[in-house]
Protein backbone atom coordinates (compact mmCIF):
# COMPACT_ATOMS: atom_id res chain seq x y z
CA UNK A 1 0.00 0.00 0.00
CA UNK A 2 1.53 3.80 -0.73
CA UNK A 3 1.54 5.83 1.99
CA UNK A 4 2.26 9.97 2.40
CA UNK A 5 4.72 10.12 4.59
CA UNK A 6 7.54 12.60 6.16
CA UNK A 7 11.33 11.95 5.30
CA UNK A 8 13.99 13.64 7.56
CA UNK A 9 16.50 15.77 5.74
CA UNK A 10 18.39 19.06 7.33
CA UNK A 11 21.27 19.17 9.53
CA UNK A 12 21.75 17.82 12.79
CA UNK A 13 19.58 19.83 15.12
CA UNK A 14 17.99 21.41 11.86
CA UNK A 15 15.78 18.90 10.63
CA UNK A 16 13.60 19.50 7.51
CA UNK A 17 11.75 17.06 6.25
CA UNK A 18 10.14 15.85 2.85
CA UNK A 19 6.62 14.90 2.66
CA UNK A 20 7.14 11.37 -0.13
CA UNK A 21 4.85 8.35 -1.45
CA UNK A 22 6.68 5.67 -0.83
CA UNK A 23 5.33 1.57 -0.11
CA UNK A 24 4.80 1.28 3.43
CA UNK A 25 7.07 -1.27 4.38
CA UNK A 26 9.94 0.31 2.27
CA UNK A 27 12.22 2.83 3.98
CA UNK A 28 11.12 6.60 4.04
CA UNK A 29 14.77 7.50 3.53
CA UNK A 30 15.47 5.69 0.38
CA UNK A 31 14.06 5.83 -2.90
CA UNK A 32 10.44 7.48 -3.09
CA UNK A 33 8.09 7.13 -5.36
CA UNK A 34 7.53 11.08 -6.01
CA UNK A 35 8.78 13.93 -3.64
CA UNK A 36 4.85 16.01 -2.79
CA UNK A 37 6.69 19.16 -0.60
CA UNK A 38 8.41 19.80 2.29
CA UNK A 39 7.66 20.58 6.16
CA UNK A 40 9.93 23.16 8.51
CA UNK A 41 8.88 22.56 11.52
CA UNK A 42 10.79 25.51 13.17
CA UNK A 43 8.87 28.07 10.59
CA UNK A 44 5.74 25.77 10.71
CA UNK A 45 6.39 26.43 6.85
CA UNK A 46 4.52 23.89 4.51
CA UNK A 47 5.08 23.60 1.12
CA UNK A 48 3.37 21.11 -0.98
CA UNK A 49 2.13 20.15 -4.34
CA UNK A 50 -1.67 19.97 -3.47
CA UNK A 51 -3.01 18.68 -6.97
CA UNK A 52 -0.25 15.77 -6.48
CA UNK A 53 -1.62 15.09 -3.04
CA UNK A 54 -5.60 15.08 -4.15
CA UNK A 55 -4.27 13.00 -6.95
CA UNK A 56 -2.74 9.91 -4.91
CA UNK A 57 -5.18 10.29 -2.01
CA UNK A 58 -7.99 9.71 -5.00
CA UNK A 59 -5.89 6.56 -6.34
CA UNK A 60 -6.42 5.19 -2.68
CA UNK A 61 -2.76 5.96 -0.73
CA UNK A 62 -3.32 6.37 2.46
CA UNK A 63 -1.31 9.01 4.83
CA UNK A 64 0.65 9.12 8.61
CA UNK A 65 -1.30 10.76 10.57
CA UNK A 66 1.45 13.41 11.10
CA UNK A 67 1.19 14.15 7.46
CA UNK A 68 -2.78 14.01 7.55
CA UNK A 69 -3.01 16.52 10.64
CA UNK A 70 -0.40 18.97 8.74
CA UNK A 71 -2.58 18.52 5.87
CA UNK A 72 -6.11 19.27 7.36
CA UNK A 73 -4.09 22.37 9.46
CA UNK A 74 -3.13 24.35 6.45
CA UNK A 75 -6.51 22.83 4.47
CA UNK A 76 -5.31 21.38 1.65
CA UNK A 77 -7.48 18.50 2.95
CA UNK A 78 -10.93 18.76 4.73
CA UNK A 79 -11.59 15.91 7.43
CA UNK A 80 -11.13 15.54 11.41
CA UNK A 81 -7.45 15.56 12.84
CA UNK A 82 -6.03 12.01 14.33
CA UNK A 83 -4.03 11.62 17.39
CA UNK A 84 -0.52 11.08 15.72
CA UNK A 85 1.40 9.96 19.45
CA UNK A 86 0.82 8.77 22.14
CA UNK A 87 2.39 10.17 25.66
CA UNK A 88 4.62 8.54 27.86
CA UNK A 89 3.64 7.63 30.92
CA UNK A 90 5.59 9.50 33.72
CA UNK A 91 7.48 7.33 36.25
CA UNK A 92 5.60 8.37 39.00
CA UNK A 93 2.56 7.64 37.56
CA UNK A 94 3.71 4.10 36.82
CA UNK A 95 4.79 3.80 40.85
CA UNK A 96 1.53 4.91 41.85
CA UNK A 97 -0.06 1.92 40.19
CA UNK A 98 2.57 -0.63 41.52
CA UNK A 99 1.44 0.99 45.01
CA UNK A 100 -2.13 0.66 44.28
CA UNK A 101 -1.99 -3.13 43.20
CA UNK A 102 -0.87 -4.58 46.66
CA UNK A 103 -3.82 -2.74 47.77
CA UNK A 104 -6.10 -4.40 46.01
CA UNK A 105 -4.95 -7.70 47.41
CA UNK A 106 -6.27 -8.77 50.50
CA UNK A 107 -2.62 -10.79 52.04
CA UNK A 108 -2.28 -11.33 55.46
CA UNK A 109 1.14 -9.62 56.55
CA UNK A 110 4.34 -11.07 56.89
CA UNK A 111 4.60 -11.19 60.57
CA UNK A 112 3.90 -9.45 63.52
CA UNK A 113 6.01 -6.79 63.58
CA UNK A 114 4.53 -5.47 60.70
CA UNK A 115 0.62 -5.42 61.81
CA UNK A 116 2.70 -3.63 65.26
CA UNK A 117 4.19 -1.20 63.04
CA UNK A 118 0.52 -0.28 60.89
CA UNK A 119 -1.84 -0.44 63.79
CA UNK A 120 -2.76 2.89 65.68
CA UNK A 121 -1.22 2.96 69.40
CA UNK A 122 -2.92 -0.36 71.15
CA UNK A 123 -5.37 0.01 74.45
CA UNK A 124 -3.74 -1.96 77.67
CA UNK A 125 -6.61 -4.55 77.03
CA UNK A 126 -4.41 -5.21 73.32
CA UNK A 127 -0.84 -4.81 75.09
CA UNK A 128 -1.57 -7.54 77.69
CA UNK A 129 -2.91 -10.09 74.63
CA UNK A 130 -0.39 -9.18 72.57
CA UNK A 131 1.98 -10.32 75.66
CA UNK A 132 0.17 -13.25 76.15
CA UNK A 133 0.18 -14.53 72.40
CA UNK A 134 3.70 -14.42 72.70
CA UNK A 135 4.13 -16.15 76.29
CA UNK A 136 2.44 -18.78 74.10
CA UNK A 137 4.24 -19.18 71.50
CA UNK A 138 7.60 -18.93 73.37
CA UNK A 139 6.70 -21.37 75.77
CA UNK A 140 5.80 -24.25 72.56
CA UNK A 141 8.87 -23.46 71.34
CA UNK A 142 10.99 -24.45 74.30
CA UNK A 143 8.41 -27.37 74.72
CA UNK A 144 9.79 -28.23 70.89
CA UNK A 145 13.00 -27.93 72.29
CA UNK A 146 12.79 -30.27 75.07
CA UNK A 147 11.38 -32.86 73.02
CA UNK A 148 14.29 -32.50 70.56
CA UNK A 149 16.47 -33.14 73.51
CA UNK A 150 14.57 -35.88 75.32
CA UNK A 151 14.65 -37.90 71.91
CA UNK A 152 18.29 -37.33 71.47
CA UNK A 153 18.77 -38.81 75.20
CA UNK A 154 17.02 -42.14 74.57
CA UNK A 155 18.87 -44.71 73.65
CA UNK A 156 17.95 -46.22 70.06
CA UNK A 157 18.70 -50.23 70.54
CA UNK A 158 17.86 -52.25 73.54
CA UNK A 159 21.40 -53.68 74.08
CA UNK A 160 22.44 -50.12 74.14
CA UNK A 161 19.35 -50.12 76.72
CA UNK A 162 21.70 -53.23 78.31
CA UNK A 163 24.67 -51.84 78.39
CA UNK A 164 23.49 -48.67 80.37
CA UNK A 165 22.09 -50.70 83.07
CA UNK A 166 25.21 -53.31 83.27
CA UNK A 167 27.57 -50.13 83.52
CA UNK A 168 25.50 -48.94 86.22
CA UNK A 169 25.20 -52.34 88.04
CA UNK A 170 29.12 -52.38 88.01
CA UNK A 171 29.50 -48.93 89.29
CA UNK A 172 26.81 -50.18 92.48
CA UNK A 173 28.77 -52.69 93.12
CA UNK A 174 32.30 -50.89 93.51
């Protein structure tokens, strides 16, 4: 499909640029079909070949919409203008969503010390539970403990079982 199209010429930091027909998929700065004007964008100056342009529009070329909003601004063409870019979203608009997301999740926290940390200050009645819970869980943990070391203190095979008690029979007797 042929397509109007802008081709950057000019200096560096000076551009200019050529308004071609060119294929779409071809490259804008190589050969062109036929050279319709040229666009300053510093002046805002526009010069094109306007019976050139009615021509290939009416042959069914189709335009950028750069070209088509330049177009319909200096009204060679008549029709509505199309939104040629699209903005960038800011950075701190993109953090503000990846702080809204967690949000949206209902988690439970982490651990404890951060529901201490987001709560409002606690009544006594909250300060003495919040003492207890941990009393709690302190107190199964050395329970774990013990076990660990009661387990380690049994003997595994009865004639270990056999030897304990002959070594303390001996030591009786002496």
């Amino acid at each position: 499909m042929l397509t109007i199209r802008l081709s950057r010429i000019g200096k560096k930091n000076k551009p200019m640029y050529r308004l071609i027909i060119s294929e779409k998929g071809r490259d804008p700065y190589g050969r062109a079909l036929e050279i319709l004007g040229s666009y300053n964008p510093h002046t805002k100056e526009l010069q094109v070949k306007a019976d050139r342009i009615k021509y290939w529009l009416s042959q069914g070329s189709g335009m950028s919409p750069t070209v088509n909003n330049l177009l319909i601004k200096k009204k060679i063409i008549e029709g509505k203008k199309i939104k040629a870019s699209r903005a960038k979203k800011r950075k701190k608009d993109k953090k503000e969503k990846h702080e809204k997301k967690p949000e949206k999740k209902a988690t439970e926290p982490i651990s404890d010390k951060t529901e201490e940390i987001n709560k409002a200050p606690e009544t006594p009645e909250k300060i003495t539970e919040n003492k207890e819970k941990t009393e709690e869980k302190a107190k199964i943990e050395e329970k774990k403990v013990e076990d660990t070391d009661k387990k380690e203190e049994k003997p595994k095979d009865e004639s270990t079982k056999k030897t304990t008690e002959n070594t303390k029979d001996n030591d009786k007797k002496e």
